[in-house]
Protein backbone atom coordinates (compact mmCIF):
# COMPACT_ATOMS: atom_id res chain seq x y z
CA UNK A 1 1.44 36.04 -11.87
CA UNK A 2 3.55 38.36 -13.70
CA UNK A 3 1.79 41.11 -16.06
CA UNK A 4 1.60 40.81 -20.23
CA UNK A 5 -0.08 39.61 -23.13
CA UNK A 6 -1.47 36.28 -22.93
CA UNK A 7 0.85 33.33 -24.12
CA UNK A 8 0.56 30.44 -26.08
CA UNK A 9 2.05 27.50 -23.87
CA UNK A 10 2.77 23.87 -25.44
CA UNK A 11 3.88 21.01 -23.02
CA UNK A 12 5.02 17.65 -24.86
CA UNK A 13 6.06 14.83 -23.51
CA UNK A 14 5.99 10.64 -23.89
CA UNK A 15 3.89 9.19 -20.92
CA UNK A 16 1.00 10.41 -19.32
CA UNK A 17 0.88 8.88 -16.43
CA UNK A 18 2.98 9.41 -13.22
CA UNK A 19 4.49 12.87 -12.02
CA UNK A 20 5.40 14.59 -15.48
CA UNK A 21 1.47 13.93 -16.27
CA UNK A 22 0.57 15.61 -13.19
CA UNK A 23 2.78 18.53 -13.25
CA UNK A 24 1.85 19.25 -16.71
CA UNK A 25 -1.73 19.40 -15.96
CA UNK A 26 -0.95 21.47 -12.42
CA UNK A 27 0.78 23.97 -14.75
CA UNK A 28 -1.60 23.79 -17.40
CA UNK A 29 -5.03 24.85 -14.81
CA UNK A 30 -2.79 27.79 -13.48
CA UNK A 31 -1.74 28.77 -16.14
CA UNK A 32 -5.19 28.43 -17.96
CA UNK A 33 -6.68 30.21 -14.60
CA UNK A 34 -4.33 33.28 -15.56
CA UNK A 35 -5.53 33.71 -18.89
CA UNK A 36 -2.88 32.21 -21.20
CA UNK A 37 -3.92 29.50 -23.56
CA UNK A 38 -2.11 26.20 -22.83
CA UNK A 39 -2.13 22.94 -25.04
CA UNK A 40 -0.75 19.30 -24.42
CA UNK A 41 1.02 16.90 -26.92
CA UNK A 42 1.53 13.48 -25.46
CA UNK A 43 1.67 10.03 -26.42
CA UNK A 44 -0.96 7.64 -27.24
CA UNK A 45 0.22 4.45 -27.07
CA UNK A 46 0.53 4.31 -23.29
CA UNK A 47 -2.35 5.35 -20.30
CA UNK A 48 -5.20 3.09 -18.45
CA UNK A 49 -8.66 4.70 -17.89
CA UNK A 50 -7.20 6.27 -14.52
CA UNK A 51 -5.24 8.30 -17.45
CA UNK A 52 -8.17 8.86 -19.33
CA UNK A 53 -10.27 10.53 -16.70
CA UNK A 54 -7.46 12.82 -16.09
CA UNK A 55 -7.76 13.66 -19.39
CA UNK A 56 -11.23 14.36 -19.09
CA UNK A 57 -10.62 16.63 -15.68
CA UNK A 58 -7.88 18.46 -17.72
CA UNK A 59 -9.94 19.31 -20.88
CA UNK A 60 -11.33 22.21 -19.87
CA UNK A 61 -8.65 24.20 -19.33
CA UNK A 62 -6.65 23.17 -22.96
CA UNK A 63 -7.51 25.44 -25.17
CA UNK A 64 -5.16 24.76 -27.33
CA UNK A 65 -6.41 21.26 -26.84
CA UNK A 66 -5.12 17.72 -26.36
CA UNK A 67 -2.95 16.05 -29.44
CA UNK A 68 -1.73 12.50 -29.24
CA UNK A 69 0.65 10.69 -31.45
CA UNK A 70 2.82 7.90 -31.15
CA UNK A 71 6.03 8.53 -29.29
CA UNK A 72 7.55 5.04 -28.23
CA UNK A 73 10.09 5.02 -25.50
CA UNK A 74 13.20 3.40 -27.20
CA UNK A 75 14.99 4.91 -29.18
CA UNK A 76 14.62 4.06 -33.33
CA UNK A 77 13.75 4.85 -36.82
CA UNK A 78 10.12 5.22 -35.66
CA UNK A 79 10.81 8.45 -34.01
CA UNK A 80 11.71 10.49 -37.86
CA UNK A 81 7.71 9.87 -37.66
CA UNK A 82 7.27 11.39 -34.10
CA UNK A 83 8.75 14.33 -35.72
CA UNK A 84 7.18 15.03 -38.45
CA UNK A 85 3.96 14.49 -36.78
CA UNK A 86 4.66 16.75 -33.99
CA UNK A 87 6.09 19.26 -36.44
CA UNK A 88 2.57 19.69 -38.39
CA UNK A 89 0.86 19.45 -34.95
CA UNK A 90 2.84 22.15 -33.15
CA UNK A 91 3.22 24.42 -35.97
CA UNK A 92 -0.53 24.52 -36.25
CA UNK A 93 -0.70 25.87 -32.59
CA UNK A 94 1.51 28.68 -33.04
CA UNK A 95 3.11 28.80 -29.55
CA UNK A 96 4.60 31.27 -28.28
CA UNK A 97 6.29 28.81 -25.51
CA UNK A 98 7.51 25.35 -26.25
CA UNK A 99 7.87 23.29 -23.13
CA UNK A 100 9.26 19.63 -23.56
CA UNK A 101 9.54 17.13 -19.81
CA UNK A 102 11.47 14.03 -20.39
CA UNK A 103 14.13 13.18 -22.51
CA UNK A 104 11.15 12.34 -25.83
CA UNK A 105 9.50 15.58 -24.69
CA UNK A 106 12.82 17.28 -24.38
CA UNK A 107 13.94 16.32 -27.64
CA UNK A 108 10.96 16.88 -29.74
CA UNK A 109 10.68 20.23 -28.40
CA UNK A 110 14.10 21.52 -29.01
CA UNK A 111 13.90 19.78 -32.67
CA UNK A 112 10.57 20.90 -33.68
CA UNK A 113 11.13 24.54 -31.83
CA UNK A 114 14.37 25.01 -33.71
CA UNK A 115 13.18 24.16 -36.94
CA UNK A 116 10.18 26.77 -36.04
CA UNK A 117 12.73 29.10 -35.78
CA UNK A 118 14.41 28.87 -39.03
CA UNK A 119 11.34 29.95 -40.32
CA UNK A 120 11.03 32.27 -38.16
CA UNK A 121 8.93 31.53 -35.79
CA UNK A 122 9.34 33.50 -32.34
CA UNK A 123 8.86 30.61 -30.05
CA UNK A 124 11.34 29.62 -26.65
CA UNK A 125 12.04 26.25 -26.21
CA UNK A 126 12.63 24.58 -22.57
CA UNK A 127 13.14 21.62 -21.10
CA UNK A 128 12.53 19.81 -17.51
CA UNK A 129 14.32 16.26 -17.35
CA UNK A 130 11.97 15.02 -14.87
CA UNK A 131 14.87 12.25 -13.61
CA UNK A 132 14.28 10.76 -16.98
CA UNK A 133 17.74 10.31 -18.49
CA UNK A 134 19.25 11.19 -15.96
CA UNK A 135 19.04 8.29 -13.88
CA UNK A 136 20.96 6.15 -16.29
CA UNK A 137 25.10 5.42 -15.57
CA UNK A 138 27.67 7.24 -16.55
CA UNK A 139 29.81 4.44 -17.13
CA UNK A 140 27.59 2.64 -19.08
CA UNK A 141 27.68 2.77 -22.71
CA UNK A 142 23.59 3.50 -22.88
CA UNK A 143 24.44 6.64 -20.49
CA UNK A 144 27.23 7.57 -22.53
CA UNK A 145 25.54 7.68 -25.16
CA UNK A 146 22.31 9.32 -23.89
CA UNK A 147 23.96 12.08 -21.83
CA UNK A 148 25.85 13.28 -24.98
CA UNK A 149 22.75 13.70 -26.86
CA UNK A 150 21.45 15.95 -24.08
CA UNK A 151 24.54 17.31 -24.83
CA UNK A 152 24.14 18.07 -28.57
CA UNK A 153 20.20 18.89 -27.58
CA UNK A 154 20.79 21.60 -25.36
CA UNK A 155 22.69 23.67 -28.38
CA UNK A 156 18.90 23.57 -29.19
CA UNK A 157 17.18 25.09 -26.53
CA UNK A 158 16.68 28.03 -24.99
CA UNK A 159 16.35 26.95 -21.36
CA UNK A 160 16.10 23.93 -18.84
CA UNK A 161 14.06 24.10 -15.61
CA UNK A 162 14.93 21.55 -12.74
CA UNK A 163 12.56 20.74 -10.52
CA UNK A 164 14.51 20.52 -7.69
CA UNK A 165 18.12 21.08 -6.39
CA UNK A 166 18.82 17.10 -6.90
CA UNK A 167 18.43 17.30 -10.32
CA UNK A 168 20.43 20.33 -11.35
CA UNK A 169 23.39 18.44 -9.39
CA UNK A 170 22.70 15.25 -11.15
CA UNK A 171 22.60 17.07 -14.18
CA UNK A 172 26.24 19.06 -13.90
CA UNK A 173 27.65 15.85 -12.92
CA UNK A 174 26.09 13.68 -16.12
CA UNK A 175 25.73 16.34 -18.71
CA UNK A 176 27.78 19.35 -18.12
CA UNK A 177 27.24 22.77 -16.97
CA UNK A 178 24.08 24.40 -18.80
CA UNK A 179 25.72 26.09 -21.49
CA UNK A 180 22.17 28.01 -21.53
CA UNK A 181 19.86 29.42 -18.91
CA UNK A 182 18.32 27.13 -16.15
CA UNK A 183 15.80 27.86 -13.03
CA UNK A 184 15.32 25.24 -10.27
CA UNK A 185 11.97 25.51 -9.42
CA UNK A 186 10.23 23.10 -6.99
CA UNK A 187 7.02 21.14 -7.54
CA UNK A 188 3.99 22.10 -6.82
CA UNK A 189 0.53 21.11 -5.51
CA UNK A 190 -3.22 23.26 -5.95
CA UNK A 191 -4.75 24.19 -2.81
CA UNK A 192 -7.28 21.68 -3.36
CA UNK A 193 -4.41 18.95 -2.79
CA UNK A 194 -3.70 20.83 1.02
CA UNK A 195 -6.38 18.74 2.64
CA UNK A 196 -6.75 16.16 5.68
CA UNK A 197 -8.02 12.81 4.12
CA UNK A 198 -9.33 10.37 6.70
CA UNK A 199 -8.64 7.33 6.89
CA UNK A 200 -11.45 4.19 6.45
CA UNK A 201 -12.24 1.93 9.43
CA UNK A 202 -10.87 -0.80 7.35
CA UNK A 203 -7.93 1.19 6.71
CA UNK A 204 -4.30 -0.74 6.03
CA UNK A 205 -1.03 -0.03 7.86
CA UNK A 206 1.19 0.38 5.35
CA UNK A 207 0.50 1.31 0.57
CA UNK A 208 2.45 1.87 -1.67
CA UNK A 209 1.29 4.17 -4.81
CA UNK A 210 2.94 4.48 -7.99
CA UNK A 211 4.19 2.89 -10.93
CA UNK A 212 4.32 -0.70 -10.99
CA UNK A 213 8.22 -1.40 -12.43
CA UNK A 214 11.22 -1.99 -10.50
CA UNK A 215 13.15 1.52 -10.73
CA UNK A 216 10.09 2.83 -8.21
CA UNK A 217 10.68 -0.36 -5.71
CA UNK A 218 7.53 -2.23 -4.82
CA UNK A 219 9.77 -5.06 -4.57
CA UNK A 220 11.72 -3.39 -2.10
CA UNK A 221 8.78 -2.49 -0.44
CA UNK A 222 7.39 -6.19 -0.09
CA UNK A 223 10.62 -7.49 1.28
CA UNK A 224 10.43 -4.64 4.15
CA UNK A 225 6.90 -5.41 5.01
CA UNK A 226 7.93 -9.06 5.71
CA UNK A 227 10.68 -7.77 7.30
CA UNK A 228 8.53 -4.92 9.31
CA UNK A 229 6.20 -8.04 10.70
CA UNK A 230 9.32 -9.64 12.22
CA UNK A 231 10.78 -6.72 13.79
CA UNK A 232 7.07 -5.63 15.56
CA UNK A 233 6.54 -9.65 16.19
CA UNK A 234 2.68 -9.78 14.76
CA UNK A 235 1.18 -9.88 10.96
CA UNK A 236 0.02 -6.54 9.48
CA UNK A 237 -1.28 -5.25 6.54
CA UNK A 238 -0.39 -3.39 3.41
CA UNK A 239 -1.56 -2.43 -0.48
CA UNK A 240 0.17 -1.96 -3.28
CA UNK A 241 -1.47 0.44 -6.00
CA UNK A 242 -1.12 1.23 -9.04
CA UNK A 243 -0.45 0.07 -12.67
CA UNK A 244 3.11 -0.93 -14.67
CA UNK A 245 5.01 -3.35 -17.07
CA UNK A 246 5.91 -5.29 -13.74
CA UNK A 247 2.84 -6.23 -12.07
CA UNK A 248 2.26 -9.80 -12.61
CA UNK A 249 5.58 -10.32 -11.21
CA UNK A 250 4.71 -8.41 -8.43
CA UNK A 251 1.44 -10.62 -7.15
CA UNK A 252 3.96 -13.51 -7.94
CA UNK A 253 6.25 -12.07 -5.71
CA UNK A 254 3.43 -12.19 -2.55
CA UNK A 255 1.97 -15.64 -2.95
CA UNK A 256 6.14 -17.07 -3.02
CA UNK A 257 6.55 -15.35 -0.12
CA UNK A 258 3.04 -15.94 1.61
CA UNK A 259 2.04 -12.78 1.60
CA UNK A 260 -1.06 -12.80 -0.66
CA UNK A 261 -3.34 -12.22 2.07
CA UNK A 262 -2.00 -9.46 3.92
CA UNK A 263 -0.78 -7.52 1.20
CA UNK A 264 -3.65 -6.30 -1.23
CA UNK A 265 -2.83 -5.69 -5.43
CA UNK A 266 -4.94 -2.72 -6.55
CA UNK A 267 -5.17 -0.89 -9.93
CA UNK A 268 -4.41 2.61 -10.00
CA UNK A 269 -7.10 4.94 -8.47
CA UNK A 270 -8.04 8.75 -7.88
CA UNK A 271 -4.88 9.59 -4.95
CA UNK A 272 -7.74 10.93 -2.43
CA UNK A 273 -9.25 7.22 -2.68
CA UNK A 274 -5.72 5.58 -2.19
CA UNK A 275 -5.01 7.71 1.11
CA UNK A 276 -8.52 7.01 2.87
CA UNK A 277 -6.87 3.32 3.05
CA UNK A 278 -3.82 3.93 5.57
CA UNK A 279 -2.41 6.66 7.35
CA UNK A 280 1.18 5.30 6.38
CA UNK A 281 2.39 5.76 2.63
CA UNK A 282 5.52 4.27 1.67
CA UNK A 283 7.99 5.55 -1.46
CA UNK A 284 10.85 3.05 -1.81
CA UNK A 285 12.05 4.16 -4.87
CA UNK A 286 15.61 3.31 -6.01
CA UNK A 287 15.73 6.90 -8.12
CA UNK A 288 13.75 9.96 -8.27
CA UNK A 289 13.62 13.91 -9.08
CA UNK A 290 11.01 15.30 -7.01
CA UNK A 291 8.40 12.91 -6.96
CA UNK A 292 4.91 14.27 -6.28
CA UNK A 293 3.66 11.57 -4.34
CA UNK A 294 5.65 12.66 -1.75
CA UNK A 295 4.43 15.97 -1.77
CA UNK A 296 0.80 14.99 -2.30
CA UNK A 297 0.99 12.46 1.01
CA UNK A 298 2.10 15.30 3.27
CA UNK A 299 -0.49 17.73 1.87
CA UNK A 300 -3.22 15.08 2.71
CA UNK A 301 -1.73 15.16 6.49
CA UNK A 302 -0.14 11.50 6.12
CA UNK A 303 2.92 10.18 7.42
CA UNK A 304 5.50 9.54 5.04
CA UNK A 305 8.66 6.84 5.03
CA UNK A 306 10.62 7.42 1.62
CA UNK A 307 13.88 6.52 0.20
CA UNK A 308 16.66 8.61 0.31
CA UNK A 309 17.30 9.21 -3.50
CA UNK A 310 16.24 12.53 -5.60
CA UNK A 311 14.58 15.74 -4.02
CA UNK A 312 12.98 13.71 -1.45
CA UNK A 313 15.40 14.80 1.46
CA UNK A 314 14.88 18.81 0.53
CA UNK A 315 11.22 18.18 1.56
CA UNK A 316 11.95 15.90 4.39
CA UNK A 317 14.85 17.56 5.36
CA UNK A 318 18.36 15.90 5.14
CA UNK A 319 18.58 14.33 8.24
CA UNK A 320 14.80 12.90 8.68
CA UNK A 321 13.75 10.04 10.55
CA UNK A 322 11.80 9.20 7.63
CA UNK A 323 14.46 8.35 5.36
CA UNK A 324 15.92 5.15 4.42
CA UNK A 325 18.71 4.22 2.53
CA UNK A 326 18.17 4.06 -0.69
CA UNK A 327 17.46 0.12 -2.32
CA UNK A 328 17.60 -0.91 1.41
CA UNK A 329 15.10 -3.52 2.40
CA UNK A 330 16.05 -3.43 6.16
CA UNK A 331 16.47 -0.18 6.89
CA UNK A 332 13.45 0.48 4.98
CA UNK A 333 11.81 -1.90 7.92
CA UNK A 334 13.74 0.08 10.91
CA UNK A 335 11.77 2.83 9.49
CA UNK A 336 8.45 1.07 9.19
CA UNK A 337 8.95 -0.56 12.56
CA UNK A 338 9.66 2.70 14.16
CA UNK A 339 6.56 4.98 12.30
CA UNK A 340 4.60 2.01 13.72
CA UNK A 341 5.22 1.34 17.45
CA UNK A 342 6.02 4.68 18.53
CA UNK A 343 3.93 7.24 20.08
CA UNK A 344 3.60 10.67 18.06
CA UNK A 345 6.66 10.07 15.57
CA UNK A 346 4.66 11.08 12.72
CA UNK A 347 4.03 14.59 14.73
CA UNK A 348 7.49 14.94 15.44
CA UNK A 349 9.32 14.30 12.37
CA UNK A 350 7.01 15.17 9.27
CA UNK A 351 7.84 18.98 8.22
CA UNK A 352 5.52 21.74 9.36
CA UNK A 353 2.25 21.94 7.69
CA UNK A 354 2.59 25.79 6.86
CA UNK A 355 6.02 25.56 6.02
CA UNK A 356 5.87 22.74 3.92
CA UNK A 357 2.72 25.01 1.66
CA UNK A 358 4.20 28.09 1.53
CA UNK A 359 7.28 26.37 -0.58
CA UNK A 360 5.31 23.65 -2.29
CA UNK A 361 2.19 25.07 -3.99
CA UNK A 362 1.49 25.03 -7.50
CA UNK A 363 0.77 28.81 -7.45
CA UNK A 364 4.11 29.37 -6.63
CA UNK A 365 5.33 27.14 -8.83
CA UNK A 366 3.30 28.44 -11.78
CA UNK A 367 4.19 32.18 -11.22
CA UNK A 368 8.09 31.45 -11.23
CA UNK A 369 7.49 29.06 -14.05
CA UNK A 370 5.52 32.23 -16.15
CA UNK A 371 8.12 34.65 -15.03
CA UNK A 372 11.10 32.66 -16.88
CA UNK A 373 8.76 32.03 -19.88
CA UNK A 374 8.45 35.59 -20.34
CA UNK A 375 11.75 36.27 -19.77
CA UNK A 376 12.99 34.11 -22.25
CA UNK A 377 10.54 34.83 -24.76
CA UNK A 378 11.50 38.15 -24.80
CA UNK A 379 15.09 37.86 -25.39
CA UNK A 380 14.34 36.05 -28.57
């Protein structure tokens, strides 16, 4: 990573759980690794014990430690007290680098940074959407609204990162044209993540891992596997796992359509455990950025059928097999039908193991993401 002084590095955001958590703590051990002291500010209304144990794993390398507040996801009067809390919090830390994902993280980080700076504090603020915002309308009044306080917010800042080409587009199109500076730079998984996970002898054919809620489509994906069993003419088997606002409606969703006892409800669980169940993982999603279950499937030498929404067709590649249209129930089956019944598809469509490492590791990923801290940090 590049040379200097050690750095202070604060990450805040809303949610741990899902990718932001787990790019935050990838950042956070390689950065920690390097020699810079890193902290986290998060929420602490939201997580399950799965959260908690990451947590536990990430502890060591915080020295700056772990500070949770409340930071609700709407919008309201409640959030004058997210600020002032964070304020006293952050300010306590003395960061040199103030690092906000999502559009809470984003905002508290250009608010509390800037008012850091009237006091003269030397301390860079940046920002990393993570989808977040961005995946709202344009034409609705919600996204109107939203995209022109990113608007107002990036006045604020001193740079965004994107992590991937998708959402640098998405932004231009929704937002503007960064009035400041901006690097795309591309998920990452640790080395530890690059490894073949067998599968169990009572393995699954198809699971889907994530979120439980709508906007990541395990709805989608239980029509298709009804649909998949028609098209290859015999019953398989799937799970679904993970944790969200929708799951009830989910396991009413299987017994209506029969499918209780083929298709398995599980609570969210370490990802190695989740891939020793099936050699297929499915991401339906009706919007992404660059989600890291995709990249953590492939590293674990799995085959992968995705949507085609967010940064998932720069790691596929644009014209993949693998890819469905996006929201698509049926051609989400074609897919599934396909990976299933024919010989050595997986070989000859998922990218090339080296290929896909050299341009997806979190060392990488870190050491561009240190480079622009410095830089910034030093035009201040």
């Amino acid at each position: 990573m590049p040379e200097g002084p050690p750095l202070r590095i604060v990450h805040c955001f809303r949610s741990p759980v899902g990718g932001i958590f787990r790019h935050v703590r990838d950042l956070a051990e390689q950065h920690s690794r390097a020699g810079h002291q890193v902290g986290i500010v998060c929420d602490s209304l939201t997580g399950s014990e799965h959260e908690e144990r990451l947590f536990e794993q990430i502890r060591p390398f915080l020295a700056l430690g772990l500070t949770r507040i409340p930071i609700r996801r709407s919008v309201g009067f409640g959030d004058l007290a997210t600020v002032r809390s964070s304020y006293k919090e952050i300010k306590s830390l003395q960061p040199d680098i103030l690092h906000g994902h999502g559009a809470k993280g984003g905002a508290l980080v250009r608010i509390v940074g800037s008012a850091l700076r009237v006091r003269r504090y030397r301390v860079a603020r940046f920002y990393t959407p993570h989808g977040g915002s961005l995946h709202y309308e344009q034409a609705t009044f919600a996204g109107w609204g939203i995209f022109a306080l990113e608007r107002l917010l990036e006045r604020f800042g001193d740079a965004l990162v994107f992590v991937c080409d998708f959402e640098h587009r998405t932004y231009e199109n929704k937002v503007g044209k960064p009035r400041c500076d901006w690097r795309t730079i591309h998920n990452g998984i640790s080395d530890t993540d690059f490894e073949q996970i067998p599968t169990r002898s009572d393995s699954v054919d198809y699971i889907y891992v994530g979120m439980l809620r709508d906007l990541k489509g395990p709805d989608i994906f239980i029509d298709a596997f009804a649909r998949t069993e028609r098209l290859v003419g015999r019953p398989l088997s799937a799970l679904v796992i993970g944790d969200g606002p929708d799951r009830d409606k989910y396991e009413t969703t299987l017994v209506q359509k029969g499918l209780g006892r083929r298709v398995g409800l599980l609570p969210a669980m370490p990802i190695k455990e989740a891939f020793a169940t099936s050699d297929m993982v499915v991401v339906p999603s009706r919007a992404e950025s660059m989600p890291y279950i995709v990249l953590e499937t492939l590293a674990a030498g799995k085959t992968l059928i995705a949507s085609r929404v967010g940064g998932i067709p720069e790691v596929l590649g644009p014209d993949s097999e693998a890819l469905a249209e996006r929201g698509d129930a049926a051609d989400l089956a074609r897919v599934m039908a396909k990976a299933l019944t024919t010989p050595g598809w997986a070989k000859s469509v998922m990218p090339d193991p080296a290929a896909f490492k050299t341009k997806f590791s979190a060392s990488v990923m870190a050491e561009k993401m240190l480079g622009f801290y410095r830089e910034r940090l030093a035009a201040i």
